[in-house]
Protein backbone atom coordinates (compact mmCIF):
# COMPACT_ATOMS: atom_id res chain seq x y z
CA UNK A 1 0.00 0.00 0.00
CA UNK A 2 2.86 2.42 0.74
CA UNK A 3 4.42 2.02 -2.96
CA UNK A 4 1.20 2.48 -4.27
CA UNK A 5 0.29 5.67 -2.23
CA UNK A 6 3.71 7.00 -3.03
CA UNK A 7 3.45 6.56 -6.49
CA UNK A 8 0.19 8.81 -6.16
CA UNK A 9 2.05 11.23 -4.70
CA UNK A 10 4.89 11.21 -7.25
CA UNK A 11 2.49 11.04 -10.13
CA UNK A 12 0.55 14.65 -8.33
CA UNK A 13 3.94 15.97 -7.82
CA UNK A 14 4.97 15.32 -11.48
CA UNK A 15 1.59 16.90 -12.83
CA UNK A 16 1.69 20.17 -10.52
CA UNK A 17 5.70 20.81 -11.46
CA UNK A 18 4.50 20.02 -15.84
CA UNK A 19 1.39 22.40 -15.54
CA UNK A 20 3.81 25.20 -13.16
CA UNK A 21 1.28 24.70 -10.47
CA UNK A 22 4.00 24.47 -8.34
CA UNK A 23 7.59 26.50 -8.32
CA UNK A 24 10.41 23.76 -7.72
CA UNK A 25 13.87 23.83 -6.32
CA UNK A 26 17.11 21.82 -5.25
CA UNK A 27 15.47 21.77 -1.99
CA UNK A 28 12.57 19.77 -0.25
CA UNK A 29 10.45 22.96 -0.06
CA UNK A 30 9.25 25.56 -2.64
CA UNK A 31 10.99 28.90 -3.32
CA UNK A 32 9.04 31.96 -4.98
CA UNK A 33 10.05 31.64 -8.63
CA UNK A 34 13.13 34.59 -10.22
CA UNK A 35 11.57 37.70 -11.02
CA UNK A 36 9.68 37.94 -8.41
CA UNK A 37 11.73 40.08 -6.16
CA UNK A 38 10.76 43.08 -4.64
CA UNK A 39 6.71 42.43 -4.72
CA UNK A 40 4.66 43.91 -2.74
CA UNK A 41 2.10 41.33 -0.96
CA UNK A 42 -1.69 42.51 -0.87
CA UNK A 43 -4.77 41.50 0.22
CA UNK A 44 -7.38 40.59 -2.02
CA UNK A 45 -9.70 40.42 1.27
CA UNK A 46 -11.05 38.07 3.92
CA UNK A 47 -9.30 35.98 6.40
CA UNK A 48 -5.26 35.84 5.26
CA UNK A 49 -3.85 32.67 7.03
CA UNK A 50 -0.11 31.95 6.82
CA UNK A 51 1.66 28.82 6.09
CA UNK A 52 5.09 27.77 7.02
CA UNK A 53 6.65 25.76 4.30
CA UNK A 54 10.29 25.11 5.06
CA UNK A 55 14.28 26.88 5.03
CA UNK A 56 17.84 25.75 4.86
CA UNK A 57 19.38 28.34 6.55
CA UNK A 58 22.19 28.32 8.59
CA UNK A 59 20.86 31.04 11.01
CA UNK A 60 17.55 31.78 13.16
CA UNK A 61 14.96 34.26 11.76
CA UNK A 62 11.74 34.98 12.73
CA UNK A 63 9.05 36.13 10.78
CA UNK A 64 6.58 39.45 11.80
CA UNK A 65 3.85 41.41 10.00
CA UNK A 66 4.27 44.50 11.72
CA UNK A 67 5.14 43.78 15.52
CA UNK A 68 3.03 40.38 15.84
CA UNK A 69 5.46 37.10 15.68
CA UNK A 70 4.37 34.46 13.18
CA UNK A 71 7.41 31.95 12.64
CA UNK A 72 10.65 30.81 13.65
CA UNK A 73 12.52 28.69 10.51
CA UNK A 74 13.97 26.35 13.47
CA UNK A 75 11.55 26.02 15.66
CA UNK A 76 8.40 25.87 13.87
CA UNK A 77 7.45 22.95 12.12
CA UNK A 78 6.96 23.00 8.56
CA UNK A 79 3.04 22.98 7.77
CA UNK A 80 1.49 25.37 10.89
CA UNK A 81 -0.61 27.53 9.87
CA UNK A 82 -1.40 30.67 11.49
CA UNK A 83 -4.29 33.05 11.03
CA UNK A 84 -3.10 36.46 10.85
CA UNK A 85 -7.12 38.27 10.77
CA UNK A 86 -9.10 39.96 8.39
CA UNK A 87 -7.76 42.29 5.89
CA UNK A 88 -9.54 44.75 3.20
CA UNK A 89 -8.72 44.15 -0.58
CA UNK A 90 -5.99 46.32 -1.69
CA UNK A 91 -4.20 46.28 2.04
CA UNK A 92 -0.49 45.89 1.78
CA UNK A 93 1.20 43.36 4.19
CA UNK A 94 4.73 44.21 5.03
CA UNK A 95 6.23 41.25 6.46
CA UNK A 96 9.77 41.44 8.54
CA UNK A 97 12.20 38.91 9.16
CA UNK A 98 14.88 39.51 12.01
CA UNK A 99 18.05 37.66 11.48
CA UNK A 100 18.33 36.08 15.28
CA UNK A 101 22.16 36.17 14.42
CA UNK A 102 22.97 39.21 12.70
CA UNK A 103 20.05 41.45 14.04
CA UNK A 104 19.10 42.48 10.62
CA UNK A 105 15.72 43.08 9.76
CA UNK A 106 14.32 42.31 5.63
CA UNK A 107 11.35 43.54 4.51
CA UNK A 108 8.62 41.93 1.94
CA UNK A 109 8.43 45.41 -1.18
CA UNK A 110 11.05 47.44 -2.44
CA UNK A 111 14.76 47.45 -1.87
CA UNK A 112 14.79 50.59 -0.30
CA UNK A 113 13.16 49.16 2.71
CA UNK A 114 16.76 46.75 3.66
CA UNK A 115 19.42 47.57 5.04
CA UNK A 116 21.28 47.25 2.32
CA UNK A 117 19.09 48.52 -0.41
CA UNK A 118 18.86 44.70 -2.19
CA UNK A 119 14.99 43.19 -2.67
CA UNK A 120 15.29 40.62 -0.05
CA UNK A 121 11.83 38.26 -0.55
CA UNK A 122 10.31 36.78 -3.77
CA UNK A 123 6.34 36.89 -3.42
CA UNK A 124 4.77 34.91 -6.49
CA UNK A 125 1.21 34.83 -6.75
CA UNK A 126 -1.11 31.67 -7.43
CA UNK A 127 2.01 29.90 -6.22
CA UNK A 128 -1.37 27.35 -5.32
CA UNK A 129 -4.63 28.48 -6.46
CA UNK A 130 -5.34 31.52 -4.27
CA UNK A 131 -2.35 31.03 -2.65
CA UNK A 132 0.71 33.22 -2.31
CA UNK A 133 4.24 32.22 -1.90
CA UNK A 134 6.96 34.24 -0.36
CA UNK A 135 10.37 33.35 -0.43
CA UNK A 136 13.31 35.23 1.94
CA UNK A 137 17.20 35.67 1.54
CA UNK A 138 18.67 36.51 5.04
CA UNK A 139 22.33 37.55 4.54
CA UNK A 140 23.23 41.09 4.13
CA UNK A 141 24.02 41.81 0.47
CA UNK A 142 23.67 38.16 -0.38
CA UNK A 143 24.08 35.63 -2.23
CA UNK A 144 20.07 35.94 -3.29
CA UNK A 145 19.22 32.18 -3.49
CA UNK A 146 15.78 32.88 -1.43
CA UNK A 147 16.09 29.75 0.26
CA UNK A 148 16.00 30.80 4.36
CA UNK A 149 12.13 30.84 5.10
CA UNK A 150 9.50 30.26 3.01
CA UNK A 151 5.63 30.99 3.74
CA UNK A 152 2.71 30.50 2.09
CA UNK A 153 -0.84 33.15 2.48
CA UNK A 154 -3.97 32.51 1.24
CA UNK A 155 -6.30 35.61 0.02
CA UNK A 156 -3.00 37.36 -1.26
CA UNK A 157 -1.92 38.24 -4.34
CA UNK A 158 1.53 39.58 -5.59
CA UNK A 159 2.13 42.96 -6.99
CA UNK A 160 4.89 44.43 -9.17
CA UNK A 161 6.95 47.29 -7.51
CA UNK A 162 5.85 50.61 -8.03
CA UNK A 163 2.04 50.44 -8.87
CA UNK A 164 1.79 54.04 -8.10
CA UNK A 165 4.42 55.09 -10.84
CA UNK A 166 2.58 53.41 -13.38
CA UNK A 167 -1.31 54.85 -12.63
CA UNK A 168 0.18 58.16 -12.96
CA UNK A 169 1.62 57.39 -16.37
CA UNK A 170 -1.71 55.47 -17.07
CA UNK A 171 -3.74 58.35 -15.86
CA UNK A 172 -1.05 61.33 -17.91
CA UNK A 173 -1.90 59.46 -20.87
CA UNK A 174 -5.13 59.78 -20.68
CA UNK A 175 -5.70 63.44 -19.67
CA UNK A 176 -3.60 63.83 -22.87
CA UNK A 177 -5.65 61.76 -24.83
CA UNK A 178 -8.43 63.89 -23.72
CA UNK A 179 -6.77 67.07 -23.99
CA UNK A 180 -6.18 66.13 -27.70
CA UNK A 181 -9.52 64.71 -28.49
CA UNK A 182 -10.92 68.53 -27.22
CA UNK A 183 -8.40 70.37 -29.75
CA UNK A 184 -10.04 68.62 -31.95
CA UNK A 185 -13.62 69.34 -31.57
């Protein structure tokens, strides 16, 4: 019964990595896919609960949104799931991990927000269906593999930095759309 249940599992596996269902690494749990760095995780609304999905780091970090503890990548074991409460659509969650060791703190978002102005988390959206996965590095310039805590959210989406930059070009092109449309009339 075991060889036949882990076939199964294999077979599931297999199908979820073909279709991208699921982002896979050189390690036994998943890491937010490249070019993902430096989103910003947001709500899409309802209950957001949080699950812990593995690390291979070397040091202790602990994850926060805002001041409120969620995990610990050695003492937590992988699949708890936490809920974190209700959030509006459109809310941005800023999550913080402090490197036990080195007393840095990373931030989920833009570079800017790090100590040393590098995108420290990969957040890829429908890493599962509704489901968000965020990826951390926690050395200080480096070396970027993502690989020291991973998390997944539910009722989350990803977002590409900057959002605000590009409404404003959205909405300049069309006041001079409309601007140009009056000359002409």
């Amino acid at each position: 019964m075991f060889h036949a249940l882990n076939n199964t599992f294999t077979k599931l596996a297999a199908a979820l990595i073909i279709s991208g269902g699921i982002s896979t690494s050189a390690y036994a749990f998943p890491i937010a896919v490249p070019g993902t760095e430096g989103f910003k995780v947001i709500a899409t609304g309802g209950e957001i609960i949080a699950t812990y999905e593995g690390n291979s780091a070397a040091f202790s970090n602990d994850l926060y949104l805002d001041s409120t503890f969620i995990f610990n990548n050695h003492s937590t074991p992988v699949g708890t799931s936490v809920s974190l409460g209700t959030f509006s659509a459109g809310t941005e969650l800023i999550f913080r991990m402090h490197v036990n060791n080195t007393g840095y703190d990373f931030f989920t978002g833009e570079a800017s927000r790090n100590p040393d102005g590098h995108e420290h988390a990969r957040v890829q959206s429908d890493w599962l269906p509704n489901t968000t996965l965020v990826s951390f590095e926690d050395l200080y310039n480096g070396p970027f593999d993502y690989n020291d805590l991973s998390f997944s959210f539910s009722n989350t989406v990803a977002a590409v930095p900057e959002p605000e930059t590009y409404a404003m070009f959205l909405a300049g092109l069309g006041l001079l759309g409309f601007l140009s449309r009056r000359r002409k009339h």
